[in-house]
N, C-alpha and C. Protein backbone atom coordinates (compact mmCIF):
# COMPACT_ATOMS: atom_id res chain seq x y z
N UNK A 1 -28.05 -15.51 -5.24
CA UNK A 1 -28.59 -14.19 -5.01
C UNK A 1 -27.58 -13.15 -5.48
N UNK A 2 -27.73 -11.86 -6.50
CA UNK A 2 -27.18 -11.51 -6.93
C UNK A 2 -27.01 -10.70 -5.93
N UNK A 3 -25.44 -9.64 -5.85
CA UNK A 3 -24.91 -8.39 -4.62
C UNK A 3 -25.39 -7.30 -5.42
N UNK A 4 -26.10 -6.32 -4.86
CA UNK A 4 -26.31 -5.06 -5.37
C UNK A 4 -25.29 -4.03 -4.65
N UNK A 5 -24.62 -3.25 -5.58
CA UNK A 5 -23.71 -2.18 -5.31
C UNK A 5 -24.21 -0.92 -5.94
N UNK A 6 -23.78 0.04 -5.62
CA UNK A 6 -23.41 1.36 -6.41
C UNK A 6 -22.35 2.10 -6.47
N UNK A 7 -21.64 2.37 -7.57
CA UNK A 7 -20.40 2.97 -7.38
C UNK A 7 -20.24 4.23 -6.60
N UNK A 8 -18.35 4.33 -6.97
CA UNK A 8 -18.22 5.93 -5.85
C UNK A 8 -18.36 5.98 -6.34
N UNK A 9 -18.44 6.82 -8.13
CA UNK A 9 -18.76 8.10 -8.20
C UNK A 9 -19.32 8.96 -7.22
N UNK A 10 -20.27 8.57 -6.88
CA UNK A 10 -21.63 9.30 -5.58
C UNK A 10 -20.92 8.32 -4.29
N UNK A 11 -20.58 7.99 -4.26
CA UNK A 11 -19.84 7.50 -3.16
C UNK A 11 -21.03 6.17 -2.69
N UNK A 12 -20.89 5.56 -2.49
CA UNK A 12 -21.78 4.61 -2.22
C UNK A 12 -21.33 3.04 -0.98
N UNK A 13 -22.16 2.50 -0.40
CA UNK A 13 -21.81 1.20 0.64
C UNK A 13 -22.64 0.68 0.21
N UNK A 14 -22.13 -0.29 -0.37
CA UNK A 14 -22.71 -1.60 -0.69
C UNK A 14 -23.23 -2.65 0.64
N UNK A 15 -24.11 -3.29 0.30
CA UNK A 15 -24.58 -4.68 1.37
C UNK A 15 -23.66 -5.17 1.77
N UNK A 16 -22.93 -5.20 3.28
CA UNK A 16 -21.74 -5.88 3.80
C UNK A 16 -22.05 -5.98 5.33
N UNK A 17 -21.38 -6.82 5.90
CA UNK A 17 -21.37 -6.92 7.42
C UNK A 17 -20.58 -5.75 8.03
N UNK A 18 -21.15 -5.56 8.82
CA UNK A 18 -20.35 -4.31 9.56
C UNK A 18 -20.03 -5.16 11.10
N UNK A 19 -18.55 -5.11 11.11
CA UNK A 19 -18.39 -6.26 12.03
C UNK A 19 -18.04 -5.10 13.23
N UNK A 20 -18.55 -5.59 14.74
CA UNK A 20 -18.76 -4.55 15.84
C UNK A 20 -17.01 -4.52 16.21
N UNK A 21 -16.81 -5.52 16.36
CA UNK A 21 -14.92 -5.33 16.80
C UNK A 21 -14.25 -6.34 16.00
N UNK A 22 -13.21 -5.80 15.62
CA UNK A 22 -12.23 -7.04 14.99
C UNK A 22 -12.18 -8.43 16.04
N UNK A 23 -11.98 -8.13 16.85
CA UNK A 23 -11.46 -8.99 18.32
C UNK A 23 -13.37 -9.25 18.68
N UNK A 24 -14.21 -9.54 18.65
CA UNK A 24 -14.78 -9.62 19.56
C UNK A 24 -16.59 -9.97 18.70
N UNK A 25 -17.59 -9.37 18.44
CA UNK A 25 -18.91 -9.57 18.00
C UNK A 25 -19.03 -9.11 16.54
N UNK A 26 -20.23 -10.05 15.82
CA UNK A 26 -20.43 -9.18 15.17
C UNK A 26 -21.95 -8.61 14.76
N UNK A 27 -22.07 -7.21 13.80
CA UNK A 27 -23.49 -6.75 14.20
C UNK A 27 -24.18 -7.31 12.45
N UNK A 28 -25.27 -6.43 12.70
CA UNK A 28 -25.88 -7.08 11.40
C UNK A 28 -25.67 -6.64 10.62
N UNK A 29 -25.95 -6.55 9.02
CA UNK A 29 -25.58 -5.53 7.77
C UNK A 29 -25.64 -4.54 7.69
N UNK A 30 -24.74 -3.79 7.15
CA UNK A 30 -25.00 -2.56 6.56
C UNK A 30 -25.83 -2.39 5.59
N UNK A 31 -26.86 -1.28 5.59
CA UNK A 31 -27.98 -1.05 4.29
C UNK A 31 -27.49 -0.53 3.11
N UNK A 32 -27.45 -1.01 2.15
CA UNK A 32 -27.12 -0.10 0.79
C UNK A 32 -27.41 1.27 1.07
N UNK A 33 -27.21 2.25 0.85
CA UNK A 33 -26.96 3.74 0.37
C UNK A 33 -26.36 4.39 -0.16
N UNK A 34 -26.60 5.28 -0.80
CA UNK A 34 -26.36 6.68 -1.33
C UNK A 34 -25.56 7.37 -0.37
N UNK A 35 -24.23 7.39 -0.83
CA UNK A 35 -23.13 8.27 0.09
C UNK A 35 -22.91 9.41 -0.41
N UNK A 36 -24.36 10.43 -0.66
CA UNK A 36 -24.20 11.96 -1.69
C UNK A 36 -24.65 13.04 -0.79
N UNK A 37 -25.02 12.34 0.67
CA UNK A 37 -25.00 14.07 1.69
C UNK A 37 -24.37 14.16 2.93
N UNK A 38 -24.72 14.93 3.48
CA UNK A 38 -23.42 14.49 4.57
C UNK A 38 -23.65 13.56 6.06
N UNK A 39 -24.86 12.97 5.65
CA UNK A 39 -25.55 12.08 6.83
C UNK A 39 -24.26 10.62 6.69
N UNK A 40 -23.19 10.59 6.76
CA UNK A 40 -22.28 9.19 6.42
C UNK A 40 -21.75 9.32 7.75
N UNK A 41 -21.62 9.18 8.65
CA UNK A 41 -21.03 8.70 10.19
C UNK A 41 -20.69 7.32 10.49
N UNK A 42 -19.77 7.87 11.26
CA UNK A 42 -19.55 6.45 12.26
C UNK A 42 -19.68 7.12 13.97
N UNK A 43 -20.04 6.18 14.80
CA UNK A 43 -20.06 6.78 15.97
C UNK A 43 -19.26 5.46 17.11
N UNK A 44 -18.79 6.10 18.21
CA UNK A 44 -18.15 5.07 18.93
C UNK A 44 -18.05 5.32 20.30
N UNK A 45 -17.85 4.50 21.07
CA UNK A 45 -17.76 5.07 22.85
C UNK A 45 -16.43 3.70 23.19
N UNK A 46 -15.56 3.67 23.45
CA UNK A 46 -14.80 2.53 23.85
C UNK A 46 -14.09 3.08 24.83
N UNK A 47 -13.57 1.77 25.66
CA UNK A 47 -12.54 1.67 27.41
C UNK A 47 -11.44 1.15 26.91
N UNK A 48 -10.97 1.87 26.58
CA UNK A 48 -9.08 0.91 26.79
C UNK A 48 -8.82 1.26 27.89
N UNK A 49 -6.89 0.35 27.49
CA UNK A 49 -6.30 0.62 28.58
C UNK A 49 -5.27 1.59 28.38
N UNK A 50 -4.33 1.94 29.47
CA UNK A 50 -3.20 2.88 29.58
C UNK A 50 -2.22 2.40 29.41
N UNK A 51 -2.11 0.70 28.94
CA UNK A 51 -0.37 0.05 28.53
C UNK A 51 -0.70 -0.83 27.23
N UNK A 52 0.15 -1.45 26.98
CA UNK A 52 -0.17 -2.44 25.83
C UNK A 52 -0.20 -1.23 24.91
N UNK A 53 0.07 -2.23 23.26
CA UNK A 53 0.10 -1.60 22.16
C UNK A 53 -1.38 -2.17 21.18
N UNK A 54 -2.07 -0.88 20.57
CA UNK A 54 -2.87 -1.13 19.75
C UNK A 54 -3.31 0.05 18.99
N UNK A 55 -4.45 -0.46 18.10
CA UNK A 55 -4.85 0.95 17.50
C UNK A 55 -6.74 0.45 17.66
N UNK A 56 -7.68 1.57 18.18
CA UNK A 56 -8.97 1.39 17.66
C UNK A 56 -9.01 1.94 16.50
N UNK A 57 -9.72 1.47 15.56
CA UNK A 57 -9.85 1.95 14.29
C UNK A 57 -11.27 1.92 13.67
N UNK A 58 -12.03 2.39 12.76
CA UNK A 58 -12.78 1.97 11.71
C UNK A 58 -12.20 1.44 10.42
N UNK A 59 -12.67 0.38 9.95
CA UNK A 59 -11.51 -0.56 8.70
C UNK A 59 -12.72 -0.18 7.51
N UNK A 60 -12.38 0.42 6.69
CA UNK A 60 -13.25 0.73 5.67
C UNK A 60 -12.59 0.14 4.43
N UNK A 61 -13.03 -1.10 3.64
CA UNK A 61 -12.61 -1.61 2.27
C UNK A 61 -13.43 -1.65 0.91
N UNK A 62 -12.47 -1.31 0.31
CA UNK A 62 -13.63 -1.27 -1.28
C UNK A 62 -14.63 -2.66 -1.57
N UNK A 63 -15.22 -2.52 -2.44
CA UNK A 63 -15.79 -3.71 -2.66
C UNK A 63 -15.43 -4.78 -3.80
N UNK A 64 -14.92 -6.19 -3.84
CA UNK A 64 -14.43 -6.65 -5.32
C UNK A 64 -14.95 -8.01 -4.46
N UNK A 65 -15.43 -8.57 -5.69
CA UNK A 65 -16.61 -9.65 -5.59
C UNK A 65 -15.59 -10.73 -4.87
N UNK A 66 -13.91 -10.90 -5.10
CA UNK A 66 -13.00 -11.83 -5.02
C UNK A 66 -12.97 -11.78 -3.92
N UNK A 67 -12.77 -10.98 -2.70
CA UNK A 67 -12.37 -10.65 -1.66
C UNK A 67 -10.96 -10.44 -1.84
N UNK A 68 -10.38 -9.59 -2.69
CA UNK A 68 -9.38 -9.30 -3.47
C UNK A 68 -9.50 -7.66 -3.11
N UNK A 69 -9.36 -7.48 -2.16
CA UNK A 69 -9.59 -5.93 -1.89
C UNK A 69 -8.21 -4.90 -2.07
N UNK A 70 -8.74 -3.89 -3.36
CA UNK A 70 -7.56 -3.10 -3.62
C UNK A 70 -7.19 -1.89 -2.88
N UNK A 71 -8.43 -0.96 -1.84
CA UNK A 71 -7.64 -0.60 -0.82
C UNK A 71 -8.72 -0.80 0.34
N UNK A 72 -7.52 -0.40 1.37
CA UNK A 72 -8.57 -0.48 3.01
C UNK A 72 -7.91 1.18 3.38
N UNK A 73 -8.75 1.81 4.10
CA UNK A 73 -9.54 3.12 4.40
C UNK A 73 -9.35 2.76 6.35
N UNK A 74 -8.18 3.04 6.93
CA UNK A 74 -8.39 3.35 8.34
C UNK A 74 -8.34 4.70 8.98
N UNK A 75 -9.28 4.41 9.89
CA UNK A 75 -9.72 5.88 10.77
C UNK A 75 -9.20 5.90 12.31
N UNK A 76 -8.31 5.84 12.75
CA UNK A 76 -8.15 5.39 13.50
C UNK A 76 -8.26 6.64 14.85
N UNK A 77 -8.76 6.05 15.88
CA UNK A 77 -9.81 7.11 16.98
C UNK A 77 -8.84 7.04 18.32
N UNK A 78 -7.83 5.67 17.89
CA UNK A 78 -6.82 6.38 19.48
C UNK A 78 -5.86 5.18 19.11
N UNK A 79 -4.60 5.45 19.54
CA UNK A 79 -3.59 4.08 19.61
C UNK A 79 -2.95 4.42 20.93
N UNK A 80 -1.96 3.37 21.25
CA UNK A 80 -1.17 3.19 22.24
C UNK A 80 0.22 2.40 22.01
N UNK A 81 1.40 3.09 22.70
CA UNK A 81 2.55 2.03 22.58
C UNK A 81 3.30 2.21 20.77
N UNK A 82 3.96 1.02 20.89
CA UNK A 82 4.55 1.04 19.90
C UNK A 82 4.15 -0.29 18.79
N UNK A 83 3.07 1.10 17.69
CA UNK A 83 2.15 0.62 16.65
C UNK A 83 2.06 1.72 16.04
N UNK A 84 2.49 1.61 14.70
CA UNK A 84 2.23 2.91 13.90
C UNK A 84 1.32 2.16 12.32
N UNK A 85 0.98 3.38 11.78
CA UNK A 85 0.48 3.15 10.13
C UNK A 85 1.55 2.47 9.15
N UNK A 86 1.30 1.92 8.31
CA UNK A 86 1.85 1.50 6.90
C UNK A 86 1.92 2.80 6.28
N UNK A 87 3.54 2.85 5.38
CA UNK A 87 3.79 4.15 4.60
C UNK A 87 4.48 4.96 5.30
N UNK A 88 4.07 6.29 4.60
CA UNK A 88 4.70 7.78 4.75
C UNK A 88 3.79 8.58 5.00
N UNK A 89 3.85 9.47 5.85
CA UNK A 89 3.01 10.62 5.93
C UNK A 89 2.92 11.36 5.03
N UNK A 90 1.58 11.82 4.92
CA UNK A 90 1.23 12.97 3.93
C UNK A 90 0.79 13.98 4.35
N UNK A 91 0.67 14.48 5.29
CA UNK A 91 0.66 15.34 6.11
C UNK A 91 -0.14 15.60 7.00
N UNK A 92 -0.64 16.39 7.92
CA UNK A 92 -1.90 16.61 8.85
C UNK A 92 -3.17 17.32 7.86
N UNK A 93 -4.50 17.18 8.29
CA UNK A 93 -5.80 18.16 7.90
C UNK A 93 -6.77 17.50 8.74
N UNK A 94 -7.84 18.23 8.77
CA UNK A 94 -9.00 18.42 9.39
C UNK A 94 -10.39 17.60 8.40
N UNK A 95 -10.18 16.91 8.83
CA UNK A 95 -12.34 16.46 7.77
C UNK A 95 -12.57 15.73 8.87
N UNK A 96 -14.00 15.48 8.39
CA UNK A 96 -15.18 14.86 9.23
C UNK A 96 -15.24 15.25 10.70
N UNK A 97 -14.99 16.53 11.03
CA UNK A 97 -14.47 16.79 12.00
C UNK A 97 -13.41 16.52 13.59
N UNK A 98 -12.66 16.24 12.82
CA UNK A 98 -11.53 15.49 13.54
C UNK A 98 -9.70 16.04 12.41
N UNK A 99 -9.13 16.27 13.24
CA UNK A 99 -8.31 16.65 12.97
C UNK A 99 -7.10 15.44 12.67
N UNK A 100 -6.34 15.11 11.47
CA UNK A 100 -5.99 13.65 11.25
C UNK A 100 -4.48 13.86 11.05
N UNK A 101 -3.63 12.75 10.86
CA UNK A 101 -2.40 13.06 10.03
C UNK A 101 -2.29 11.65 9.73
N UNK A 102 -2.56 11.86 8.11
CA UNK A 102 -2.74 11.02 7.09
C UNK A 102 -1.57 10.11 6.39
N UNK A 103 -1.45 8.94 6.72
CA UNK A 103 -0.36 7.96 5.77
C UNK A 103 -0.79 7.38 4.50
N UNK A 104 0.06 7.24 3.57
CA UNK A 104 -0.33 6.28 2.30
C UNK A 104 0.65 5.16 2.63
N UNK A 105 0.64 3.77 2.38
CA UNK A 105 1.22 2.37 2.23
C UNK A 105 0.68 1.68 1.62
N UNK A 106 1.46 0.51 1.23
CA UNK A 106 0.68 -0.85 0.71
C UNK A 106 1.39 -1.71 1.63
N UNK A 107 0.59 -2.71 1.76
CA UNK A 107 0.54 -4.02 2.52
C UNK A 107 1.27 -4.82 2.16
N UNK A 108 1.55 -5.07 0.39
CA UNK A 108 1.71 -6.46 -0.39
C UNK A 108 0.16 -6.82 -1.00
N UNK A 109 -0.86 -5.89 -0.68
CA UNK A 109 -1.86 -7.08 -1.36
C UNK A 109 -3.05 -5.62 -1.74
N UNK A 110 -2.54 -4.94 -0.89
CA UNK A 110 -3.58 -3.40 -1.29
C UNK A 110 -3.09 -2.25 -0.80
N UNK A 111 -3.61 -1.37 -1.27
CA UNK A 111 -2.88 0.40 -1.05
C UNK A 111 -3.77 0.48 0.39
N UNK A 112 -3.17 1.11 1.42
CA UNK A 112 -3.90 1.26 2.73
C UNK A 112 -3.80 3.07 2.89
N UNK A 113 -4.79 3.33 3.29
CA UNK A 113 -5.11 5.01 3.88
C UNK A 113 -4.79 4.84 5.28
N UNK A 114 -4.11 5.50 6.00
CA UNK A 114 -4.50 5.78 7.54
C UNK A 114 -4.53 7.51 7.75
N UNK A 115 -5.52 7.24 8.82
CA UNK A 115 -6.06 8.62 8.99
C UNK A 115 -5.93 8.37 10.72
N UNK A 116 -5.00 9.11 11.44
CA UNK A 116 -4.76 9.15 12.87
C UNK A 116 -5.03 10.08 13.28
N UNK A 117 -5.81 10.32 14.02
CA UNK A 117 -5.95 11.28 15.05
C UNK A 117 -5.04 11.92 15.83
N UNK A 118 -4.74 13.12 15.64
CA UNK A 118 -3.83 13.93 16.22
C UNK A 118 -4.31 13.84 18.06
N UNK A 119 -4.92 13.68 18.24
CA UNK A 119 -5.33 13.30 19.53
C UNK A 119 -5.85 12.42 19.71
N UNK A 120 -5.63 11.58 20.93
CA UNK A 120 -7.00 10.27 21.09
C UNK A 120 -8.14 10.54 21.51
N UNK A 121 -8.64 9.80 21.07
CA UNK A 121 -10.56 9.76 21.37
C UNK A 121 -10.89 8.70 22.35
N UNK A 122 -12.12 8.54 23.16
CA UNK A 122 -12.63 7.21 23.62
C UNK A 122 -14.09 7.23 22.95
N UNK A 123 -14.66 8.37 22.81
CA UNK A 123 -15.91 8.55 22.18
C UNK A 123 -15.71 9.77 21.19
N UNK A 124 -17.23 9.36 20.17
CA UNK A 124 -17.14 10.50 19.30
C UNK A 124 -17.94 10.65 17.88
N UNK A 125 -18.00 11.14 17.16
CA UNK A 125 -18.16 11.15 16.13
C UNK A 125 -17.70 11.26 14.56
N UNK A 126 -17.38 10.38 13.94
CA UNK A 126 -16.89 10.95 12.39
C UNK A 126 -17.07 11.06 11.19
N UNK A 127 -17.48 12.14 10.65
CA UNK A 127 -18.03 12.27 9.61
C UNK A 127 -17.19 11.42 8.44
N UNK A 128 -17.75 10.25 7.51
CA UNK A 128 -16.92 9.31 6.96
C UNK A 128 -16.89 10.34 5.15
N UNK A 129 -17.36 10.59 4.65
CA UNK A 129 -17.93 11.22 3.67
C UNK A 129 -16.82 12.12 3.03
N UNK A 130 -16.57 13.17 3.89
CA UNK A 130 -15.35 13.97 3.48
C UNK A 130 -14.04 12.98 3.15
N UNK A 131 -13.91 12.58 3.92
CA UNK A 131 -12.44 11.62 4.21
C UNK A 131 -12.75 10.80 2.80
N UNK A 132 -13.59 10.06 2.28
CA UNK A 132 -13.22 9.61 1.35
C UNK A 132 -13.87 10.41 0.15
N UNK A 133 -14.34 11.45 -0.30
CA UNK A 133 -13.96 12.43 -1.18
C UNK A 133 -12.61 13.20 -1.35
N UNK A 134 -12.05 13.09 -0.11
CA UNK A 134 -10.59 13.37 0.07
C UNK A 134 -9.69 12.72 -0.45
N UNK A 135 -9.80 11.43 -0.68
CA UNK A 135 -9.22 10.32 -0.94
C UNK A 135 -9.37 10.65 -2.59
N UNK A 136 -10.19 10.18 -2.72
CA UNK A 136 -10.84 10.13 -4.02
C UNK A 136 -10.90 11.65 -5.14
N UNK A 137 -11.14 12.43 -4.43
CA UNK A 137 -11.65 14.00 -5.34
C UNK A 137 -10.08 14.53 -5.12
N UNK A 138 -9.56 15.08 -4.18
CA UNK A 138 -8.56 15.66 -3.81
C UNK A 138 -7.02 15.32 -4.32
N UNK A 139 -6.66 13.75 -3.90
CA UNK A 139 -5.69 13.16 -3.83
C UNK A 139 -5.70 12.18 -4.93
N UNK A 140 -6.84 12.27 -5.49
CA UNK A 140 -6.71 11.00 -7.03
C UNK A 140 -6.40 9.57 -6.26
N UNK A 141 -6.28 8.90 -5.20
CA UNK A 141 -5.60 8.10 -5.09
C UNK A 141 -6.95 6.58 -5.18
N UNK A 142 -7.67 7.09 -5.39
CA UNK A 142 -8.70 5.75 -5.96
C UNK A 142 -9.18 6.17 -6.76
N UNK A 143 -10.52 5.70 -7.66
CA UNK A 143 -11.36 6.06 -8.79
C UNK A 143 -12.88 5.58 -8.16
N UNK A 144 -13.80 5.32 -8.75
CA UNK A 144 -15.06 4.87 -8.49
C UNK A 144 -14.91 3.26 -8.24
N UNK A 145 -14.54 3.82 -6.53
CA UNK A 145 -14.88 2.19 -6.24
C UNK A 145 -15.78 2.28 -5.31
N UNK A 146 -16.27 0.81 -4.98
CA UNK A 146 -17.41 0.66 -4.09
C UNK A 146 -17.11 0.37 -2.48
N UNK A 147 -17.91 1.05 -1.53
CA UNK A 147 -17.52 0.50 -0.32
C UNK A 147 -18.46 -0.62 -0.19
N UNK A 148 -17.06 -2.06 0.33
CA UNK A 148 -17.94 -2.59 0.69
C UNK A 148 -18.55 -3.41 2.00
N UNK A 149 -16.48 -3.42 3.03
CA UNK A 149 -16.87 -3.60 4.13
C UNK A 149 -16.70 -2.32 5.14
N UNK A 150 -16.89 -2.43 6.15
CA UNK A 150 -16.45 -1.50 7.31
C UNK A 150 -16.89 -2.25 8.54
N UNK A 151 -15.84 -2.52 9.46
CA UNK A 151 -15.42 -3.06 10.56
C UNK A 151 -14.74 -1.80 11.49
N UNK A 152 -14.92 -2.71 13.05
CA UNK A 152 -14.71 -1.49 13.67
C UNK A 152 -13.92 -2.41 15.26
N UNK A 153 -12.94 -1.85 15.45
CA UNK A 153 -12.49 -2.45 16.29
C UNK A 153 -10.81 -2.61 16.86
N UNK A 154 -10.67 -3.23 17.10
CA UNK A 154 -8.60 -2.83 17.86
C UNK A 154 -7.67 -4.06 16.97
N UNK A 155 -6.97 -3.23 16.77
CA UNK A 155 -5.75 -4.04 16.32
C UNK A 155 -4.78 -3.89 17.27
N UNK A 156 -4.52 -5.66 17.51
CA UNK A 156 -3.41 -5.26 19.35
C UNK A 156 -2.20 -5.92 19.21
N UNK A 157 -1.43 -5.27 19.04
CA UNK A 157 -0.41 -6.16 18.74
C UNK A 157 0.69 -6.17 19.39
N UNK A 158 0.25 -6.09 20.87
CA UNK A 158 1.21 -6.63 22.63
C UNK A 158 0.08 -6.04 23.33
N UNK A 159 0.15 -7.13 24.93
CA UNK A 159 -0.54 -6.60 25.33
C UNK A 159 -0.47 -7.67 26.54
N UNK A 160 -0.37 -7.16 27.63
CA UNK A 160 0.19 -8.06 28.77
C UNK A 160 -1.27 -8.65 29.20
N UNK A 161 -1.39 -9.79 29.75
CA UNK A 161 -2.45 -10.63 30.28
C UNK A 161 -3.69 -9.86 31.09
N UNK A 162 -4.63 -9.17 30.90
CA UNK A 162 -5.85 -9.05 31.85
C UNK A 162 -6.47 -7.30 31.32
N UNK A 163 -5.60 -7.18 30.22
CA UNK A 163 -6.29 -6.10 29.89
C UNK A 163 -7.34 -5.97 29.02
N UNK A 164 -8.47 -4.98 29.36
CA UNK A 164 -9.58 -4.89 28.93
C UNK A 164 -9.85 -3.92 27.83
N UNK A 165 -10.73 -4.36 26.81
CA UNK A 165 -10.95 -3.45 25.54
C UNK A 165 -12.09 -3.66 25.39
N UNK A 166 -12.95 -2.55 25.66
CA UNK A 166 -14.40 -2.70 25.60
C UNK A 166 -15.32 -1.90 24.44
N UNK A 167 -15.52 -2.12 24.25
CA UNK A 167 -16.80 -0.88 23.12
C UNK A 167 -17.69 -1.15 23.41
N UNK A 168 -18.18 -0.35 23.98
CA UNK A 168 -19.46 0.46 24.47
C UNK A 168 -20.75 0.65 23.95
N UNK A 169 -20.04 0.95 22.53
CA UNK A 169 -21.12 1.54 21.79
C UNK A 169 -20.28 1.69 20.57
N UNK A 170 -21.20 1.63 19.23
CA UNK A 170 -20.79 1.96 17.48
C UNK A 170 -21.61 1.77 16.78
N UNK A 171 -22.01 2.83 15.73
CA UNK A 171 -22.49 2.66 14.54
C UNK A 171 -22.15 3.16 13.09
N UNK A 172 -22.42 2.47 12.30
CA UNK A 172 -22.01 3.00 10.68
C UNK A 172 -23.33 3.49 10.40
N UNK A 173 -23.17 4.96 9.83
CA UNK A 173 -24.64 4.66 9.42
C UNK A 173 -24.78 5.75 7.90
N UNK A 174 -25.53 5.81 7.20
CA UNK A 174 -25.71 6.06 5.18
C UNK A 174 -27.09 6.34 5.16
N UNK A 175 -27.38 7.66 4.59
CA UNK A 175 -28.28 7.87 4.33
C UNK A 175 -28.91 9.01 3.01
């Protein structure tokens, strides 16, 4: 069965799983769309805790048929402890309505975006759309690539025995 994509140029999400938490379920596909108005959200409601180290994030990756992915796109909606981004800061701004302060890094295997929230969130909304025209229009730092996964969920990396990480609620959604 052949994968149907559409490039960024118009910004576009390709057919991919949109997995509900890194750690935990997953939901069903994402629908192909047209990423050309400003209907591109993600939405979220999650319970952490007040110790332990992690980050909730949205994991947004291009699309390459290899699973050879040249960058990943994090949004990240609250951390804790001692866990920071890959890279250097590039400074603070405002899109999708949320106010961010933005890192560039590479991994060893792909260029990574982080986009942190100057404040934490437990719920909310984010407009995905700007942020990667930002990426892309603004900062040159990709070309017309395709989205093709987006995952949503905690990266924990300490975390003493009995603590709870819940999500509530999330959606990706393209229209």
């Amino acid at each position: 069965m052949a994968r149907r994509t559409r490039t960024l140029s118009r910004l576009t999400l390709a057919p991919a799983a949109a997995l509900a938490a890194l750690i935990g379920f997953a939901a069903a596909p994402a629908q192909a769309a047209t990423w050309s108005s400003s209907d591109q959200w993600g939405t979220y409601d999650v319970t952490v805790p007040s110790s332990g180290a992690y980050n909730t994030s949205y994991d947004i990756w291009d699309s390459d048929y290899d699973y050879d992915y040249d960058y990943e796109v994090m949004l990240w909606v609250n951390h804790n402890g001692a866990v920071g981004p890959l890279g250097t800061s590039q400074g603070t701004l405002s899109l999708g309505g949320h106010t961010w302060t933005v890192y560039k890094g590479d991994n060893g295997s792909n260029q990574v975006f982080s986009f942190l929230r100057t404040s934490d969130s437990a719920s909310g909304t984010v407009d995905v759309l700007p942020i990667l025209k930002w990426i892309k229009d603004t900062k040159g730092w990709w070309g017309n690539e395709t989205i093709g996964d987006v995952q949503f969920g905690y990266e924990i990396t300490s975390s003493a025995g009995g603590l709870d990480f819940r999500t509530n609620a999330f959606a990706v959604s393209a229209s």
